[in-house]
Protein backbone atom coordinates (compact mmCIF):
# COMPACT_ATOMS: atom_id res chain seq x y z
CA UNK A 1 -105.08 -44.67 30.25
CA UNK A 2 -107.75 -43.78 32.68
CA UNK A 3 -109.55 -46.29 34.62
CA UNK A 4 -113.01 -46.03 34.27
CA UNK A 5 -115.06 -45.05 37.37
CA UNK A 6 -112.19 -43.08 38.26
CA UNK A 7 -112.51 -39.46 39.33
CA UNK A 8 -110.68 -36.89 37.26
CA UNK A 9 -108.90 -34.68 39.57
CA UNK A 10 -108.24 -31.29 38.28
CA UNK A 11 -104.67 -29.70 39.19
CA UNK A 12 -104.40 -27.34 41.59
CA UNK A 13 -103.26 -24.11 40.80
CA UNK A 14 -100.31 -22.56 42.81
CA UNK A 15 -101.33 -19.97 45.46
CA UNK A 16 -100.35 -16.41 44.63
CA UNK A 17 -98.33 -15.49 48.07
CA UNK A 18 -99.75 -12.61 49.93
CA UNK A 19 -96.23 -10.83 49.93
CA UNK A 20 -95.60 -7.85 47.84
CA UNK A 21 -93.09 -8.40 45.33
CA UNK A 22 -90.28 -5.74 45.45
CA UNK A 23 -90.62 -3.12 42.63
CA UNK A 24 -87.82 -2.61 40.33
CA UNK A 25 -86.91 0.75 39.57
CA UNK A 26 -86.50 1.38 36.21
CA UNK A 27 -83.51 1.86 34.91
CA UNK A 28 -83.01 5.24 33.29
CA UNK A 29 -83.77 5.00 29.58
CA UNK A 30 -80.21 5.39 27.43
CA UNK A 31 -80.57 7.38 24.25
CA UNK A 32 -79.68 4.29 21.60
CA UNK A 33 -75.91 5.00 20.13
CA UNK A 34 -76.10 5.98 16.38
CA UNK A 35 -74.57 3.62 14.35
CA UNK A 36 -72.06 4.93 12.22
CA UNK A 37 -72.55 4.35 8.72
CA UNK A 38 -68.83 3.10 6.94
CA UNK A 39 -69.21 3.13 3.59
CA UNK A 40 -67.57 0.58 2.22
CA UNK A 41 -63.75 0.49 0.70
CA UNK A 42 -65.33 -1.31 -2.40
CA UNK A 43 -67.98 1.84 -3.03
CA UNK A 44 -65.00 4.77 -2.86
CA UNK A 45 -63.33 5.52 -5.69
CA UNK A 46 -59.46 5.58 -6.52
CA UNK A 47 -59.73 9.43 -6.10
CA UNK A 48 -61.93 9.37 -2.84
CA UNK A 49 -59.48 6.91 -1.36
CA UNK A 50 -55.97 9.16 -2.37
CA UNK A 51 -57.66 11.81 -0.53
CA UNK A 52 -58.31 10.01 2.70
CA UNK A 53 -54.36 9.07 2.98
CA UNK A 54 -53.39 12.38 2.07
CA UNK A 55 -55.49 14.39 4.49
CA UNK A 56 -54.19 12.79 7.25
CA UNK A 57 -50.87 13.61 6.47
CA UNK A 58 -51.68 17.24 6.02
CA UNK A 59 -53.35 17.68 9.05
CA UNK A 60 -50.58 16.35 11.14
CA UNK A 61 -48.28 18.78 9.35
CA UNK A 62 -50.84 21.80 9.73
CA UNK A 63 -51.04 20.32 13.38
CA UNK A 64 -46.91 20.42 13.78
CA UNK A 65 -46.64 24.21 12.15
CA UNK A 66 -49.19 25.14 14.68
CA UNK A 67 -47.79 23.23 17.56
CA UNK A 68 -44.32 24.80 16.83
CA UNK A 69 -45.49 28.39 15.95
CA UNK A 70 -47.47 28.64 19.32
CA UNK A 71 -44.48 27.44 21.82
CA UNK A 72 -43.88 30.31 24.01
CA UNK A 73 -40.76 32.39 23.65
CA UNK A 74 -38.75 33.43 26.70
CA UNK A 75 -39.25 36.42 28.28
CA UNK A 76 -37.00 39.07 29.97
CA UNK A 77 -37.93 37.93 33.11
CA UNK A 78 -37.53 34.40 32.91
CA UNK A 79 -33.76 34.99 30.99
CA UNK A 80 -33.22 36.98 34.12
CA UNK A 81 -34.41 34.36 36.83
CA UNK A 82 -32.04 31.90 34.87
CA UNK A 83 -29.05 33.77 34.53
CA UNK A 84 -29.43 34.72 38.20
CA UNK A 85 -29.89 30.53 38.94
CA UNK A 86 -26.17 30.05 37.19
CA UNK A 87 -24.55 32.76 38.38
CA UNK A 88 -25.51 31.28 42.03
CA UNK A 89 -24.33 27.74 41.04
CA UNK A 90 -20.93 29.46 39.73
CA UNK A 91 -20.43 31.45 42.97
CA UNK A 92 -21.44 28.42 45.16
CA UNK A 93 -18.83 26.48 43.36
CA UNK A 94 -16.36 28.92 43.43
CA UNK A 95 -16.74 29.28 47.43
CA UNK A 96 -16.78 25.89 48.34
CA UNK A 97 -13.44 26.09 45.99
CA UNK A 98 -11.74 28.96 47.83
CA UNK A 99 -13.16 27.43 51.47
CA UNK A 100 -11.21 23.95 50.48
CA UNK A 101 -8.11 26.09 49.87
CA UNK A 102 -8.44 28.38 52.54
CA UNK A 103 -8.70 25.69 55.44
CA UNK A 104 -5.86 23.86 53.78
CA UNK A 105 -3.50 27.31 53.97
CA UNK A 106 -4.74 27.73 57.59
CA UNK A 107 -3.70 23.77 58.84
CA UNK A 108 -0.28 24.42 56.96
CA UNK A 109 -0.15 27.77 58.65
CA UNK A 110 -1.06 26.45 62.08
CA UNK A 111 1.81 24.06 62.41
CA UNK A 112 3.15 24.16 65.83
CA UNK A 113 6.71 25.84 66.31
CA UNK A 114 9.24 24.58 68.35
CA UNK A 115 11.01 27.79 70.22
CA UNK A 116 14.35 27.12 72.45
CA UNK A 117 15.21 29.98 74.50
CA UNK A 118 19.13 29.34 74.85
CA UNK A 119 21.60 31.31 77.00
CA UNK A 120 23.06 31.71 80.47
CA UNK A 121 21.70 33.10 83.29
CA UNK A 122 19.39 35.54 81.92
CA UNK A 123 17.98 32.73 80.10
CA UNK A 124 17.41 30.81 83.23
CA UNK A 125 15.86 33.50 85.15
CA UNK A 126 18.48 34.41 88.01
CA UNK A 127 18.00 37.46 89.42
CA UNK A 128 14.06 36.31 90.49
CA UNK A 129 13.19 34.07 93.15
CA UNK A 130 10.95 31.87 90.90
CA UNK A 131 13.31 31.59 87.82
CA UNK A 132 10.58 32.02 85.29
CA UNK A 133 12.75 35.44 83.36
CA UNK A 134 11.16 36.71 80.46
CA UNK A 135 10.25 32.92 79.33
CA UNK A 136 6.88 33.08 81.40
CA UNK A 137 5.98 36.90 79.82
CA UNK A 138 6.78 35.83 76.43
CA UNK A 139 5.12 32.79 76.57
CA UNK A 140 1.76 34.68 77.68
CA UNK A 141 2.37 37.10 75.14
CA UNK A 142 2.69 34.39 72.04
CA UNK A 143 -0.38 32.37 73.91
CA UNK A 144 -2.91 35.73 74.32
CA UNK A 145 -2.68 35.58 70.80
CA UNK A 146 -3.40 32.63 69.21
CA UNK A 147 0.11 31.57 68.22
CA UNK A 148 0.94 27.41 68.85
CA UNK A 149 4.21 27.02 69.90
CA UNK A 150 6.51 24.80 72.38
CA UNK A 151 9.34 25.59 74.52
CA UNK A 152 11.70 23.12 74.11
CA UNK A 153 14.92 22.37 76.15
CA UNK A 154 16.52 19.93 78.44
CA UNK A 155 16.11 22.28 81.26
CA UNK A 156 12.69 23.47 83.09
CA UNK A 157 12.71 26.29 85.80
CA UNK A 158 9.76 28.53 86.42
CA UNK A 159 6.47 28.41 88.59
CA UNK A 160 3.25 27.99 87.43
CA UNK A 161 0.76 26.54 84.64
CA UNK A 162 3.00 26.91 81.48
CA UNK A 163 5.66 25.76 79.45
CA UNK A 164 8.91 25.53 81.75
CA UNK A 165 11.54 24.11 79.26
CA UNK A 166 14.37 26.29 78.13
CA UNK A 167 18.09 25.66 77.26
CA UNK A 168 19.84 28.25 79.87
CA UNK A 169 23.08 27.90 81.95
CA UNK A 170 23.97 29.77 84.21
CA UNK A 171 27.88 30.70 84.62
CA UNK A 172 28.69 29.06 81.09
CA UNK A 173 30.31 30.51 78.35
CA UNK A 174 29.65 30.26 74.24
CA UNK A 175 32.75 28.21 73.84
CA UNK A 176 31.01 25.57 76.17
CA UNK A 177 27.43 25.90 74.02
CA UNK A 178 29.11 24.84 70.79
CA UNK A 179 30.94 21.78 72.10
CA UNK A 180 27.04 21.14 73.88
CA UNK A 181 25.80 20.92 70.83
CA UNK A 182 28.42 19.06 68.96
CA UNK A 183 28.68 16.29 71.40
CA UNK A 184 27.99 12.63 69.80
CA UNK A 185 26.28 11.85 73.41
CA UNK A 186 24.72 15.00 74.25
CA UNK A 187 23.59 16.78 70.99
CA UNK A 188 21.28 18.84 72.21
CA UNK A 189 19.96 19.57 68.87
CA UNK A 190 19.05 16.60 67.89
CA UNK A 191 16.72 15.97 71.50
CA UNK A 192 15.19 18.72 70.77
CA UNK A 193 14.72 19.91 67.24
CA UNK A 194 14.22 23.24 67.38
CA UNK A 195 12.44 25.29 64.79
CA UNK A 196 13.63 28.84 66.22
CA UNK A 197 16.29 29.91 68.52
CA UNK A 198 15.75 32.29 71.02
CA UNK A 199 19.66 32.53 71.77
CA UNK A 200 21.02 35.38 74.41
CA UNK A 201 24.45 34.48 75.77
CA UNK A 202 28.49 36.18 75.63
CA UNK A 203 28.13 38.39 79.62
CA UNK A 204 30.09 35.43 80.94
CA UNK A 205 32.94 35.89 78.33
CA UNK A 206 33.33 39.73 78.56
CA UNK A 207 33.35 39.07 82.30
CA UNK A 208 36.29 36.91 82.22
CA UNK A 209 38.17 39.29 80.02
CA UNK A 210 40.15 38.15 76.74
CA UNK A 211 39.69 38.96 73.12
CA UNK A 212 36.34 40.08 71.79
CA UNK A 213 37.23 39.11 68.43
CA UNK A 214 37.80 35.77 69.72
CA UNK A 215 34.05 35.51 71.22
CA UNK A 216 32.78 37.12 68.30
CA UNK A 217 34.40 34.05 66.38
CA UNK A 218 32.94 31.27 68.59
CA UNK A 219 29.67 33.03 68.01
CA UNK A 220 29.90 32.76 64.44
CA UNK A 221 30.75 29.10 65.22
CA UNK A 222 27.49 28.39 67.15
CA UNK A 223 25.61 29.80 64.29
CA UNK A 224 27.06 27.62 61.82
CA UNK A 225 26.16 24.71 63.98
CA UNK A 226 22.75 25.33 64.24
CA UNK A 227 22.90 26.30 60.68
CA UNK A 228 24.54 22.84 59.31
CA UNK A 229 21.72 21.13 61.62
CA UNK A 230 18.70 22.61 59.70
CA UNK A 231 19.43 25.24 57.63
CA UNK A 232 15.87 26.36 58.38
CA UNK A 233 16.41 27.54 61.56
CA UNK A 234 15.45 30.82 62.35
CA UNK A 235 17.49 32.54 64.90
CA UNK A 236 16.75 35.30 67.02
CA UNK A 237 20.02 36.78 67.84
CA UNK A 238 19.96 38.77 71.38
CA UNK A 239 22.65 42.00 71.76
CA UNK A 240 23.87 41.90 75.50
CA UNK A 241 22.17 44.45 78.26
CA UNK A 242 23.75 47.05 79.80
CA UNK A 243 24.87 46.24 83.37
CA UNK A 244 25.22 48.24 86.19
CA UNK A 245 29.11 48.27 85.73
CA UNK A 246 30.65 50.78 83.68
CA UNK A 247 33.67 48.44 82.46
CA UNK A 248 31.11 45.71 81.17
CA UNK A 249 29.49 48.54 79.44
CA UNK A 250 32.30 49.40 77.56
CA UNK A 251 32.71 45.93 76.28
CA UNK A 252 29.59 45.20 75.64
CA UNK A 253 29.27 47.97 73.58
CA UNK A 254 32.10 46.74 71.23
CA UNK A 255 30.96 42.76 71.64
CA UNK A 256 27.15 44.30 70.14
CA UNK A 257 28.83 46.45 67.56
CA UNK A 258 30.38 43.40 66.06
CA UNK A 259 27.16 40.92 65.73
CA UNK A 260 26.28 43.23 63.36
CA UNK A 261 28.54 41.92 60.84
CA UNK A 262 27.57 38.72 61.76
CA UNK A 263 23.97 39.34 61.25
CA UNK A 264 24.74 40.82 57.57
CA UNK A 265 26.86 37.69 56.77
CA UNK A 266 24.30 34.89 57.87
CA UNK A 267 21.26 36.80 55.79
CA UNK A 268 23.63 37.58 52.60
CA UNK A 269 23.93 33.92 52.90
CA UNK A 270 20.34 33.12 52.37
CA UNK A 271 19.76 32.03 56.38
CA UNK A 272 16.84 33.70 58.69
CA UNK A 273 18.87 35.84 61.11
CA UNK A 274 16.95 38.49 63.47
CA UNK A 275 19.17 40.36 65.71
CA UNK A 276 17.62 41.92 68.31
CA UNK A 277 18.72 45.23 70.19
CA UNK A 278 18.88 44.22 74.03
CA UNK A 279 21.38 46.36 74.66
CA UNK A 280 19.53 49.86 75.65
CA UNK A 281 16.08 48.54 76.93
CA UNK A 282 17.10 48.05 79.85
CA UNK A 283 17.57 50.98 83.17
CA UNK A 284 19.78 50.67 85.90
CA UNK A 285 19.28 50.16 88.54
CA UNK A 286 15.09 50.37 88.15
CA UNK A 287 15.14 47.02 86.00
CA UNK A 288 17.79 44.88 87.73
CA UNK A 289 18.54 43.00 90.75
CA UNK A 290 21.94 43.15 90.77
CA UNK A 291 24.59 44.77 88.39
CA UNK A 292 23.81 42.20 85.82
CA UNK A 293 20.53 39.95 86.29
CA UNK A 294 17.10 41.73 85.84
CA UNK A 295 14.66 41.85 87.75
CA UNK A 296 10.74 40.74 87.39
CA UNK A 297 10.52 44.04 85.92
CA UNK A 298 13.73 44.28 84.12
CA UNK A 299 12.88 40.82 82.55
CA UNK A 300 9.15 41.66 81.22
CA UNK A 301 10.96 44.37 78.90
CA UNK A 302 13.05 41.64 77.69
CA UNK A 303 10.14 39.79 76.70
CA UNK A 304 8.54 42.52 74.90
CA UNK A 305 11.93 43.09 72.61
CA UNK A 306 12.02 39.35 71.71
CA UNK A 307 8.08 39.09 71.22
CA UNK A 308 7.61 41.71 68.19
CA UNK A 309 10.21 39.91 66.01
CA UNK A 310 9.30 36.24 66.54
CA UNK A 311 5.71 37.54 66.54
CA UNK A 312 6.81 38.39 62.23
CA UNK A 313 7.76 34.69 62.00
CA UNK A 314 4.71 33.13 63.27
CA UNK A 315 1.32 33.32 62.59
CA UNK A 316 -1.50 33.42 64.67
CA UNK A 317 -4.13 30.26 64.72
């Protein structure tokens, strides 16, 4: 209620601010999405509604036939880049094959052999000042190509950066060899295993005299020793030098004449046998010292006639 006397006060309106009010852009106008009309499942027939399953199905077969009628067919060009893709992958296979096996062939080949130059004197060197012989050319020889190899011996003489071990006596006779290597306390076969035999020895015996025969037979005995100690073994059998004495000659003509039979014996037997001619190579006096040690000269030739048959049972790293 309003008290009487009382002065109606009218309401103020609200004061429009002075501030512009930010203008909207308007938005652009979007064309208004046609409905789609379904007609309802109730208003198509049995027909109308047999047809709508089965076109489906048709068009995804029509679809299929044309999907599989328009996949491209291989050219000539692209059967060619393929076959050319296998035949790489075969060879690269292949390759890496033959590469496997040829590495493997080269460590068996490059196994190291074990060489024991055996003997007397000339074996030892005499006849030099520096005792290397023909050890020090051969081994030069075998190293400026490639070959791996080791000296072995209880003995070393020589001068120089190589391999000084050897198996030479001087003065002693085959006889004394065979009971060396025999020995139950000094088998020298057994220290040092050799692979191949360089073995040059019998001057001392035709020196002394006696029967050839009978050196030829202790010969034949060494052999079998080494043989019965690894039937492996290859030996290089040496035929003794000329000297500068006409009697030796004539005796070491005959001792030579009968390794021969030896040599046919050991191979007929299966066992690797070389026997090397020594006995001509040689020119006195140009290539010796004294009637029957070489000199540094005399023992390079000897070198050369034992390198190109041990050179055909090695093979070069």
């Amino acid at each position: 209620m309003v008290k009487k006397g009382a002065k109606k006060t009218k309401a103020k309106k609200p004061r429009k601010s002075s501030a512009k009010k930010p203008t909207k852009k308007s938005a652009p106008k979007r064309k208004p999405r046609k409905k789609k009309v379904e007609t309802p499942v109730e208003e198509q027939t049995e027909e109308e509604t047999e047809e709508s399953i089965e076109k489906p199905k048709k068009e995804e077969k029509q679809k299929g036939k044309h999907i599989h009628i328009t996949l491209p067919r291989p050219g000539k060009k692209f059967l060619i880049i393929s076959l050319s893709i296998l035949v790489a992958i075969i060879l690269g296979i292949g390759i890496y094959f033959l590469v496997q096996v040829l590495t493997t062939e080269e460590e068996v080949a490059c196994t190291t052999t074990r060489i024991m130059p055996l003997g007397d004197s000339i074996t030892l060197g005499s006849g030099t000042d520096t005792l290397d012989g023909y050890r020090k050319d051969l081994y030069f020889m075998l190293n400026a190509e490639n070959y791996s190899f080791n000296f072995v011996g209880d003995y070393n003489h020589g001068t120089g950066d190589w391999d000084l071990n050897h198996e030479g006596i001087s003065g002693e006779v085959i006889s004394w060899y065979r009971t060396r290597m025999t020995g139950p306390d000094d088998f020298v076969l057994t220290r040092n295993t050799p692979d191949t035999v360089l073995y040059f020895m019998g001057i001392n015996n035709l020196a002394k005299g006696g029967d050839i025969d009978k050196y030829l037979g202790e010969l034949n005995d060494t052999l079998k020793v080494i043989y019965n100690f690894n039937e492996n073994t290859t030996i290089l059998l040496a035929q003794i030098t000329i000297t500068g004495n006409d009697y030796f000659n004539a005796r070491v003509s005959e001792y030579n004449d009968g390794m021969d039979e030896i040599s046919n014996f050991w191979n007929a037997n299966g066992k690797t046998l070389i026997l090397v001619d020594m006995e001509n190579i040689l020119t006195y006096p140009d290539d010796f010292n004294d009637e029957i040690h070489p000199n540094a000269e005399g023992y390079k030739k000897i070198a050369e006639a034992w390198y190109t048959p041990l050179s055909t049972t090695m093979t070069p790293c």
